[in-house]
PDB file of N, CA and C in Angstrom:
ATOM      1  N   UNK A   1      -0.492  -6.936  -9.168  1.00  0.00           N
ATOM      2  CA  UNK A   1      -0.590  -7.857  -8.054  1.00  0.00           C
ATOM      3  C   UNK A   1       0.697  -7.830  -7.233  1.00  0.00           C
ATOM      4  N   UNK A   2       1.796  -7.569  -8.346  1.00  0.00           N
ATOM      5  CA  UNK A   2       3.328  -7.503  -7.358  1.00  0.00           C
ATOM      6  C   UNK A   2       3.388  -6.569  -6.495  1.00  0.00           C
ATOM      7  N   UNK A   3       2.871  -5.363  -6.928  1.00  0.00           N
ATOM      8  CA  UNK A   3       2.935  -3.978  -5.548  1.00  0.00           C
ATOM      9  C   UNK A   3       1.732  -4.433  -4.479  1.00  0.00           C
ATOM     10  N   UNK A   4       0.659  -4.735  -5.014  1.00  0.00           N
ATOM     11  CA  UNK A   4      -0.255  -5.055  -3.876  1.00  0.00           C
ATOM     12  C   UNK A   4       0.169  -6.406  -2.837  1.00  0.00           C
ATOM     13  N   UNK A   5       1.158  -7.334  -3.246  1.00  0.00           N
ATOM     14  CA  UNK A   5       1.489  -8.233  -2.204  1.00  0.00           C
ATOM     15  C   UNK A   5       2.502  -7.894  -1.839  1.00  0.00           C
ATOM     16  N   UNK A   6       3.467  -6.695  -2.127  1.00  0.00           N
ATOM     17  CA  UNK A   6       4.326  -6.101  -1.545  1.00  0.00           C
ATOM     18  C   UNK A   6       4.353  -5.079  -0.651  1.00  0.00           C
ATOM     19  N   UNK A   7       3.274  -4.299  -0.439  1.00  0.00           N
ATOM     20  CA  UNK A   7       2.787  -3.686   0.339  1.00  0.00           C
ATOM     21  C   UNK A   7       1.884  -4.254   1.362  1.00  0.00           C
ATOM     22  N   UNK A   8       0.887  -5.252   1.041  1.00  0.00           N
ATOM     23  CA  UNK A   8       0.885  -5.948   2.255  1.00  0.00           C
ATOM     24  C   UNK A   8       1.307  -7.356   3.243  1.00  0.00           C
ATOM     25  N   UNK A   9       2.752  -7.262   2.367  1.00  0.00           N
ATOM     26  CA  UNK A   9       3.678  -7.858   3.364  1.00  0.00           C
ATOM     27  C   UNK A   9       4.638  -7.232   3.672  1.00  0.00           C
ATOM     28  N   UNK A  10       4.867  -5.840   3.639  1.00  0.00           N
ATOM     29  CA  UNK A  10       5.314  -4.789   4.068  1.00  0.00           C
ATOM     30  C   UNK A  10       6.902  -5.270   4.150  1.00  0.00           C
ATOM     31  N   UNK A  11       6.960  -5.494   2.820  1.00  0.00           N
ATOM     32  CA  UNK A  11       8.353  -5.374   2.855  1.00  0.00           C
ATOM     33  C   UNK A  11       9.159  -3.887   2.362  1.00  0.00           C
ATOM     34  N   UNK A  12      10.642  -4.082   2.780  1.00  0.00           N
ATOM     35  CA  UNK A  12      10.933  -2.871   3.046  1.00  0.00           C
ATOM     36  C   UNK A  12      11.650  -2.375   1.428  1.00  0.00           C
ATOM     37  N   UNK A  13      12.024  -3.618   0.641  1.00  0.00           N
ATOM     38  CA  UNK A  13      12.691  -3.069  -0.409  1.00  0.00           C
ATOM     39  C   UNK A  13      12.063  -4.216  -1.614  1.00  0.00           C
ATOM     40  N   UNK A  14      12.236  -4.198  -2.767  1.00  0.00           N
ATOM     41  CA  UNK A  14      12.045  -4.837  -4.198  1.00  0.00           C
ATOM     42  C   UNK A  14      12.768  -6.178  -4.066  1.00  0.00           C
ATOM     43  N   UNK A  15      14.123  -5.737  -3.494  1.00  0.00           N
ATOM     44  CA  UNK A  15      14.879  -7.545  -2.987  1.00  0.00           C
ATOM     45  C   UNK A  15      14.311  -8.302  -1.956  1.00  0.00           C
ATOM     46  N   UNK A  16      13.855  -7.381  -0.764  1.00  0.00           N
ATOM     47  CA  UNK A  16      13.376  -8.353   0.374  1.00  0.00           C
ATOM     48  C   UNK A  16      12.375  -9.172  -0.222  1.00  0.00           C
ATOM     49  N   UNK A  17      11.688  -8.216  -1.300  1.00  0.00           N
ATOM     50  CA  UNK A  17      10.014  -8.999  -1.229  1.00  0.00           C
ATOM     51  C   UNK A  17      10.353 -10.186  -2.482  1.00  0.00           C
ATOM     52  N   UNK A  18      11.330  -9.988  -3.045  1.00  0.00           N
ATOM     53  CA  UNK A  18      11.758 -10.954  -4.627  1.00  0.00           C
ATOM     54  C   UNK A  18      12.513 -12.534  -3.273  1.00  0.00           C
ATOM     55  N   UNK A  19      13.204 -11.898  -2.276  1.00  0.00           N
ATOM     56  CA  UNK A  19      13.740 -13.118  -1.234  1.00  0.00           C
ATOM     57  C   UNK A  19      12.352 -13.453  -0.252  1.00  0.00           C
ATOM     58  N   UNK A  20      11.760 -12.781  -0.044  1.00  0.00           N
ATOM     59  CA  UNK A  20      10.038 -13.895   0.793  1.00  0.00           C
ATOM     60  C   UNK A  20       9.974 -14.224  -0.079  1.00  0.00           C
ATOM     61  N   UNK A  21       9.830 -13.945  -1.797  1.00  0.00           N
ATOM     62  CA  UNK A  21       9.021 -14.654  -2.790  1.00  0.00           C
ATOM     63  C   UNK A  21       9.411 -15.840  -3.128  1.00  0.00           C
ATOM     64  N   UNK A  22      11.112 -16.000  -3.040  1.00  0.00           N
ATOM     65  CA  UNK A  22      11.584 -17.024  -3.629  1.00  0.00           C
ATOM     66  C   UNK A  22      11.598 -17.943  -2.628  1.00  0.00           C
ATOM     67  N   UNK A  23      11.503 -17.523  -1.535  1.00  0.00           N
ATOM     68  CA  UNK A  23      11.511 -18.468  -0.100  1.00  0.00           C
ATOM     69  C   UNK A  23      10.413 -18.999   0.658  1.00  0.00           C
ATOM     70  N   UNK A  24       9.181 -18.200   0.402  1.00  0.00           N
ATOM     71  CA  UNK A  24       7.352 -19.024   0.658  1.00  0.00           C
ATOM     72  C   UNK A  24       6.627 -18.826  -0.637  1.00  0.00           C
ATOM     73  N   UNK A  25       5.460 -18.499  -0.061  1.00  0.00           N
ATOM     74  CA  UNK A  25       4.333 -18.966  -0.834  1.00  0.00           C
ATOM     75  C   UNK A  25       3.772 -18.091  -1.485  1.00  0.00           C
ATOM     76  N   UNK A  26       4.624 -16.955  -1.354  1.00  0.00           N
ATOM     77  CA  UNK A  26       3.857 -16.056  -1.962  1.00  0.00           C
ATOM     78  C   UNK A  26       3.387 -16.092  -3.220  1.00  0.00           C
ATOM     79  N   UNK A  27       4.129 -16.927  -4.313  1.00  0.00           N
ATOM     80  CA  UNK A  27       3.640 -17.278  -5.775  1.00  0.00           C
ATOM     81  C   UNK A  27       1.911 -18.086  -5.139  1.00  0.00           C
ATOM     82  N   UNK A  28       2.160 -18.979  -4.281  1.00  0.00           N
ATOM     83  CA  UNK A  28       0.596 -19.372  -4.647  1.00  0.00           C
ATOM     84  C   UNK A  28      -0.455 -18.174  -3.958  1.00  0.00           C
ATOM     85  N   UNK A  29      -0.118 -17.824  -3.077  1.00  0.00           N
ATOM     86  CA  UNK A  29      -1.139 -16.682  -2.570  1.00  0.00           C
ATOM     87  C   UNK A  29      -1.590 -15.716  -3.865  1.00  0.00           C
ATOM     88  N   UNK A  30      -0.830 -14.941  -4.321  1.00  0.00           N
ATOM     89  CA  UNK A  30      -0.791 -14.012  -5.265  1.00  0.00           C
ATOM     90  C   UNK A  30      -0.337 -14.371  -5.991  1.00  0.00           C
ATOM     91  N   UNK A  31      -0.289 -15.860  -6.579  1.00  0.00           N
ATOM     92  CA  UNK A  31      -0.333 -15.932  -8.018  1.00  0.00           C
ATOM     93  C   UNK A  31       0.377 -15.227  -9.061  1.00  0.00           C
ATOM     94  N   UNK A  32       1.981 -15.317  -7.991  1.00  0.00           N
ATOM     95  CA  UNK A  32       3.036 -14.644  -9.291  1.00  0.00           C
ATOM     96  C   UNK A  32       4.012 -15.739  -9.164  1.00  0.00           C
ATOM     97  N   UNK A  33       4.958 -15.868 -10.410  1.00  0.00           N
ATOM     98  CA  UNK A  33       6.465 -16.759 -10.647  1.00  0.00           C
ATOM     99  C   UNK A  33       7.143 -15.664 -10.511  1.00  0.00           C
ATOM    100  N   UNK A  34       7.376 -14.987 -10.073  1.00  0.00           N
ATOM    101  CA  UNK A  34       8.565 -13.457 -10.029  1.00  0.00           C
ATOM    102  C   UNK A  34       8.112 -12.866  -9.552  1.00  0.00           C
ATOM    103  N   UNK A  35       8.513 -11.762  -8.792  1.00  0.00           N
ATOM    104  CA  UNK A  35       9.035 -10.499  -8.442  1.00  0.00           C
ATOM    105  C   UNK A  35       9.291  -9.854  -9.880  1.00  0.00           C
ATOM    106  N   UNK A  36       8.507  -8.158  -9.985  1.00  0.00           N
ATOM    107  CA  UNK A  36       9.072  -7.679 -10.605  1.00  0.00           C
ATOM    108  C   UNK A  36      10.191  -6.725 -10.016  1.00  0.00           C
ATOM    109  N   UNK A  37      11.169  -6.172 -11.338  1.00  0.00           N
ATOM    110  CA  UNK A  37      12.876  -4.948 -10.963  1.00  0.00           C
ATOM    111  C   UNK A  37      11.794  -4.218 -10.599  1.00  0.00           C
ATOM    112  N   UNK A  38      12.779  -3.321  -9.753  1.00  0.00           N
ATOM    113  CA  UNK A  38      12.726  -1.637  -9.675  1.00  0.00           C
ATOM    114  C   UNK A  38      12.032  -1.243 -10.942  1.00  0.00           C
ATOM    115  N   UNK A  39      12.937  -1.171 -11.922  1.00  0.00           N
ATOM    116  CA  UNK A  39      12.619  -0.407 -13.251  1.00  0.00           C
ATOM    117  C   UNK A  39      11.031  -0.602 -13.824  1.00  0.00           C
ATOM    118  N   UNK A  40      10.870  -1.662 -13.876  1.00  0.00           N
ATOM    119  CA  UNK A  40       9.704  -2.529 -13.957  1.00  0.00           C
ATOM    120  C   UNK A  40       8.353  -1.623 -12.823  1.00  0.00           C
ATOM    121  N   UNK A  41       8.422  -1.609 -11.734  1.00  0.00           N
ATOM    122  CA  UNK A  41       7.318  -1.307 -10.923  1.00  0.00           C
ATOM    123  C   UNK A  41       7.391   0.434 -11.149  1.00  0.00           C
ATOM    124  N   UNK A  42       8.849   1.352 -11.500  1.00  0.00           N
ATOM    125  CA  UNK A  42       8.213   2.456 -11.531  1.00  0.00           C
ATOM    126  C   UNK A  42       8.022   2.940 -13.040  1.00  0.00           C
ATOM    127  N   UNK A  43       7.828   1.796 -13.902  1.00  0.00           N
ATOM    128  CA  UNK A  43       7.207   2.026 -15.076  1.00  0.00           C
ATOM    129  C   UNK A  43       5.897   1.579 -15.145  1.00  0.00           C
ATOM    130  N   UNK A  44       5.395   0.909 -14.232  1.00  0.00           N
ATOM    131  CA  UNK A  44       3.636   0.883 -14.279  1.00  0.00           C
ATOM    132  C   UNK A  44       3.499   2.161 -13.407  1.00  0.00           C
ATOM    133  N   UNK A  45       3.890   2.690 -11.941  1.00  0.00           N
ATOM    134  CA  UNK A  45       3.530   2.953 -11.231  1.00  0.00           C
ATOM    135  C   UNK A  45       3.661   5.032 -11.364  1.00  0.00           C
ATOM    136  N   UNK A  46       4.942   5.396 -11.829  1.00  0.00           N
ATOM    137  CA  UNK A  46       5.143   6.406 -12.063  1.00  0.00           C
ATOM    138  C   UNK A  46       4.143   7.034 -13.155  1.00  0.00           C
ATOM    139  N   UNK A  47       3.332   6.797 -13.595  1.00  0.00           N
ATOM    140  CA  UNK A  47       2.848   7.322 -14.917  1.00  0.00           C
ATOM    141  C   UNK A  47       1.296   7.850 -14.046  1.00  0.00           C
ATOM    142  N   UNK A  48       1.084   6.635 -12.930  1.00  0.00           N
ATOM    143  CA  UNK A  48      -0.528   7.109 -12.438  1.00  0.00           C
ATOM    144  C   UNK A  48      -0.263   8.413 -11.258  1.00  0.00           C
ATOM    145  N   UNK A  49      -1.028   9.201 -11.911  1.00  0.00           N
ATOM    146  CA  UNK A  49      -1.843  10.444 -11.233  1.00  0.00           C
ATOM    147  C   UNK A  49      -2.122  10.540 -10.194  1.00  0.00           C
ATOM    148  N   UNK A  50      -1.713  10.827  -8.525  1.00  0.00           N
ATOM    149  CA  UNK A  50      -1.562  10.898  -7.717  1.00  0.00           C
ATOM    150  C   UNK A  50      -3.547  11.455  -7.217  1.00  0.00           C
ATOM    151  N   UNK A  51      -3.667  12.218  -8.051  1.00  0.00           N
ATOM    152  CA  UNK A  51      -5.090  12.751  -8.022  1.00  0.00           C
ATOM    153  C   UNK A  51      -6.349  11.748  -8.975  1.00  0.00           C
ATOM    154  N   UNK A  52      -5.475  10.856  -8.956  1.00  0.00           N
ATOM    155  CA  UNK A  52      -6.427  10.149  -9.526  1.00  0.00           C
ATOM    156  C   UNK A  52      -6.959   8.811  -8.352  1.00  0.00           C
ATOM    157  N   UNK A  53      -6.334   8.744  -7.318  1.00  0.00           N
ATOM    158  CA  UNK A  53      -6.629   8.121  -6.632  1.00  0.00           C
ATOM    159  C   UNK A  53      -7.210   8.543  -5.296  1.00  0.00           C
ATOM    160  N   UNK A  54      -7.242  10.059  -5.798  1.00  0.00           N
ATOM    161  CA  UNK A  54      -8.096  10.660  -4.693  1.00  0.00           C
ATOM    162  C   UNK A  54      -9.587  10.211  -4.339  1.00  0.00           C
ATOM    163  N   UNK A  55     -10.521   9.583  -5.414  1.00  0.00           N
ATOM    164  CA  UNK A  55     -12.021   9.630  -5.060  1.00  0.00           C
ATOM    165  C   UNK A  55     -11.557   7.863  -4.249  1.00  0.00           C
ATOM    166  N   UNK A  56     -11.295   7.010  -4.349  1.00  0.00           N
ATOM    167  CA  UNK A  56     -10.430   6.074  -3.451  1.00  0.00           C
ATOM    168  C   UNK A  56     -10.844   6.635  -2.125  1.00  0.00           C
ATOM    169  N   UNK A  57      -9.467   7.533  -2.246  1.00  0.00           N
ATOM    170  CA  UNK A  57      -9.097   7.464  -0.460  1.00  0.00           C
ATOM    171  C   UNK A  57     -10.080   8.044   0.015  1.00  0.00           C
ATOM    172  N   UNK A  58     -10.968   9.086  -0.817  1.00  0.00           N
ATOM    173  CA  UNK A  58     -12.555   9.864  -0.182  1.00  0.00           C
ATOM    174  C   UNK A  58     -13.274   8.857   0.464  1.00  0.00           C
ATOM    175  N   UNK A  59     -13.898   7.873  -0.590  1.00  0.00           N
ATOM    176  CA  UNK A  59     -14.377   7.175  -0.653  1.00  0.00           C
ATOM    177  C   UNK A  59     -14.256   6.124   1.120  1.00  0.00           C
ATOM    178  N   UNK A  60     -13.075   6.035   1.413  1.00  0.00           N
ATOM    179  CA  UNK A  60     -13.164   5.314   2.689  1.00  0.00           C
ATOM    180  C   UNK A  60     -12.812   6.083   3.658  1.00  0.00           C
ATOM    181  N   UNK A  61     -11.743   7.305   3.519  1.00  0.00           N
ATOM    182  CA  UNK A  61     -12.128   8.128   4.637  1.00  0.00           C
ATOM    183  C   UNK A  61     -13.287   9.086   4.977  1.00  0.00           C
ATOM    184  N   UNK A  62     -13.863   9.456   4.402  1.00  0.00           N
ATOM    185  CA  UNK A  62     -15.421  10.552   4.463  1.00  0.00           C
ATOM    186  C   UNK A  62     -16.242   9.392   5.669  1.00  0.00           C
ATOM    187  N   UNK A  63     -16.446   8.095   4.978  1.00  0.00           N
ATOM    188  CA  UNK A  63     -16.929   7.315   6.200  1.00  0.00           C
ATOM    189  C   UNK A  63     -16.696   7.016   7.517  1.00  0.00           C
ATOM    190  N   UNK A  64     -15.449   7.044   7.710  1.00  0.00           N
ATOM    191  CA  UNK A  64     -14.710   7.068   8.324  1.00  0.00           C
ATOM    192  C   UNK A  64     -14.467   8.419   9.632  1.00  0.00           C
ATOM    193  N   UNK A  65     -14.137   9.025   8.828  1.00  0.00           N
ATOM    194  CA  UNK A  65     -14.912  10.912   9.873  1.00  0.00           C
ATOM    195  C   UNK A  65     -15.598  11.110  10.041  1.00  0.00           C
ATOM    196  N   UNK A  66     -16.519  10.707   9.344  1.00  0.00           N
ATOM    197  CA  UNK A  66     -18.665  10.858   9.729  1.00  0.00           C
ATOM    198  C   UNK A  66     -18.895   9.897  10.677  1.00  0.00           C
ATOM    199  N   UNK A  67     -18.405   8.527  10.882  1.00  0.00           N
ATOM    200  CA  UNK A  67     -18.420   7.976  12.066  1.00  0.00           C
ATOM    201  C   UNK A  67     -17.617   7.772  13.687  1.00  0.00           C
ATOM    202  N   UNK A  68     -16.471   9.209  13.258  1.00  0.00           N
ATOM    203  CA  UNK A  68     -15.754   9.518  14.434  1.00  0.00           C
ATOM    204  C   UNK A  68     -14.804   8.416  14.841  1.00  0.00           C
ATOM    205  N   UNK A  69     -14.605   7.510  13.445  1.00  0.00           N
ATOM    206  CA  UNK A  69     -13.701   6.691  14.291  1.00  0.00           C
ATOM    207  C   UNK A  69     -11.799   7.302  14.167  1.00  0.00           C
ATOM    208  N   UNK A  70     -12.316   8.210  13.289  1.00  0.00           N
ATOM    209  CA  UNK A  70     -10.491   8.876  13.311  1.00  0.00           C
ATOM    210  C   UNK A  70     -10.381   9.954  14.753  1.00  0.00           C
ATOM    211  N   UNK A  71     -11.198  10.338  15.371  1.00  0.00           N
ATOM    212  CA  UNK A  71     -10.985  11.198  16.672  1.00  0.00           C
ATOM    213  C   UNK A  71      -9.683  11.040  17.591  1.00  0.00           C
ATOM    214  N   UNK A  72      -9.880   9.291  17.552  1.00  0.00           N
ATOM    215  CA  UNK A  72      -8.516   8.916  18.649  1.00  0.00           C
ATOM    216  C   UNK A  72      -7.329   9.161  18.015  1.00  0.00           C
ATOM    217  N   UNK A  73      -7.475   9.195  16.977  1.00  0.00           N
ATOM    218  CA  UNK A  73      -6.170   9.780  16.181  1.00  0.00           C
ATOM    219  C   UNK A  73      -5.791  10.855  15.633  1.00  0.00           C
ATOM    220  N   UNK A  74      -6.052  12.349  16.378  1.00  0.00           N
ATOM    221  CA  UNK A  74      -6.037  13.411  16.445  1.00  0.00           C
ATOM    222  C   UNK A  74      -4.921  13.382  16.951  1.00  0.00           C
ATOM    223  N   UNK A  75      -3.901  14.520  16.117  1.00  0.00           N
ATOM    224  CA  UNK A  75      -2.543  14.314  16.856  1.00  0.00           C
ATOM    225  C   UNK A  75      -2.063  15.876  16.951  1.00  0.00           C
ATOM    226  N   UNK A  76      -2.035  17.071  16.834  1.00  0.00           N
ATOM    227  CA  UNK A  76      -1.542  18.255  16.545  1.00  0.00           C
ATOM    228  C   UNK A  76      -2.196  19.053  15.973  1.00  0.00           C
ATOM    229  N   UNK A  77      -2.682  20.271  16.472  1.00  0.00           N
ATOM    230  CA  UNK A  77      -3.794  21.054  15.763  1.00  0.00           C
ATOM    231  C   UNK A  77      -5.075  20.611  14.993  1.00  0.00           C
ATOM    232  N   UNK A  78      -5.813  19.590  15.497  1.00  0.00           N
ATOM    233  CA  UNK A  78      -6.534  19.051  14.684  1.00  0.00           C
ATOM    234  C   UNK A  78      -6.056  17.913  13.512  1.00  0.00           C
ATOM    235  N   UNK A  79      -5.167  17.765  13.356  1.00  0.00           N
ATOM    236  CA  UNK A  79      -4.661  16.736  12.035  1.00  0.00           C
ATOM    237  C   UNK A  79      -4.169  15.790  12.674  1.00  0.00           C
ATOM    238  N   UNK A  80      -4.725  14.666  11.468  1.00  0.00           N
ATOM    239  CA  UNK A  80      -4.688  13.113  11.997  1.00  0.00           C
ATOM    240  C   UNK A  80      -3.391  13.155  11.818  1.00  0.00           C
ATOM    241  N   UNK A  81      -2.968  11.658  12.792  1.00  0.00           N
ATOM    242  CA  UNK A  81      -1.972  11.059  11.900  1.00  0.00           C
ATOM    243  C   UNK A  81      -2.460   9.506  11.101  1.00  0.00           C
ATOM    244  N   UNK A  82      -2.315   9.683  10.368  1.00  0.00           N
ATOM    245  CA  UNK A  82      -2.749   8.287   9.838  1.00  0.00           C
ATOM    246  C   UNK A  82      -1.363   7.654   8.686  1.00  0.00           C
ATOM    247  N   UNK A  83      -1.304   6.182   9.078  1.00  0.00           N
ATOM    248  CA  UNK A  83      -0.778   5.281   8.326  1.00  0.00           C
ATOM    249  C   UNK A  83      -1.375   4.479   7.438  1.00  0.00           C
ATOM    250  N   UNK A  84      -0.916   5.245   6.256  1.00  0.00           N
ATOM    251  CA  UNK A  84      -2.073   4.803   5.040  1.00  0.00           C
ATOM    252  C   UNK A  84      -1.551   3.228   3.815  1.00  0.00           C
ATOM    253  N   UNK A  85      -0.665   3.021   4.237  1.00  0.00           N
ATOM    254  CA  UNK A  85      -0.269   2.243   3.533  1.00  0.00           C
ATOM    255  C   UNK A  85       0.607   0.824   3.661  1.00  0.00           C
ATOM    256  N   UNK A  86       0.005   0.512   4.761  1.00  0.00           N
ATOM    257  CA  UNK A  86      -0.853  -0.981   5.195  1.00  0.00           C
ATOM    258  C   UNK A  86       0.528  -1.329   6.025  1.00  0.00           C
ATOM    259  N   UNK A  87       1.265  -0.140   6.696  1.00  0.00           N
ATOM    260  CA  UNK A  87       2.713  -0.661   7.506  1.00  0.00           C
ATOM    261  C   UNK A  87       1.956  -0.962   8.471  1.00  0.00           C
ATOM    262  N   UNK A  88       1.115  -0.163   9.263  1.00  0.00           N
ATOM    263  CA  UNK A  88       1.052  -0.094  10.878  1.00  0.00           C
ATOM    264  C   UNK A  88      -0.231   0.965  10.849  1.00  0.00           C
TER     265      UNK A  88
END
């Protein structure tokens, strides 16, 4: 839950998001008392399989190209640019 409300409050580092945490609401939104360390998030996070989250991202982009809504975002030889991870 700590990386997923840290990514979409797009903070930029492990301290910023531990200082919104200690400073709003984020404990009641997402339902944490802490921020987890560094050490902490790339010991859940380092271990998962990069290809394992491939049928995921299929999963919403395939729809996504079959309905032409990535076209406007054709940027250089055919390849998107896309921002996949909830900055912008």
């Amino acid at each position: 839950m700590s990386a997923f409300a840290m990514l979409s409050l797009t903070s930029p580092s492990l301290l910023a998001f531990d200082t919104q945490r200690a400073e709003g609401n984020v404990g009641t939104i997402y339902g944490m008392a802490h921020g987890p360390c560094d050490t902490h998030m790339r010991e859940r996070l380092d271990p998962v399989s990069p290809e394992s989250l491939r049928p995921l991202f299929q999963s919403v982009f395939r729809p996504l190209q079959r309905g032409k809504a990535l076209e406007p975002m054709v940027f250089f030889n055919g390849c998107s640019l896309l921002a996949l991870d909830g900055t912008g």
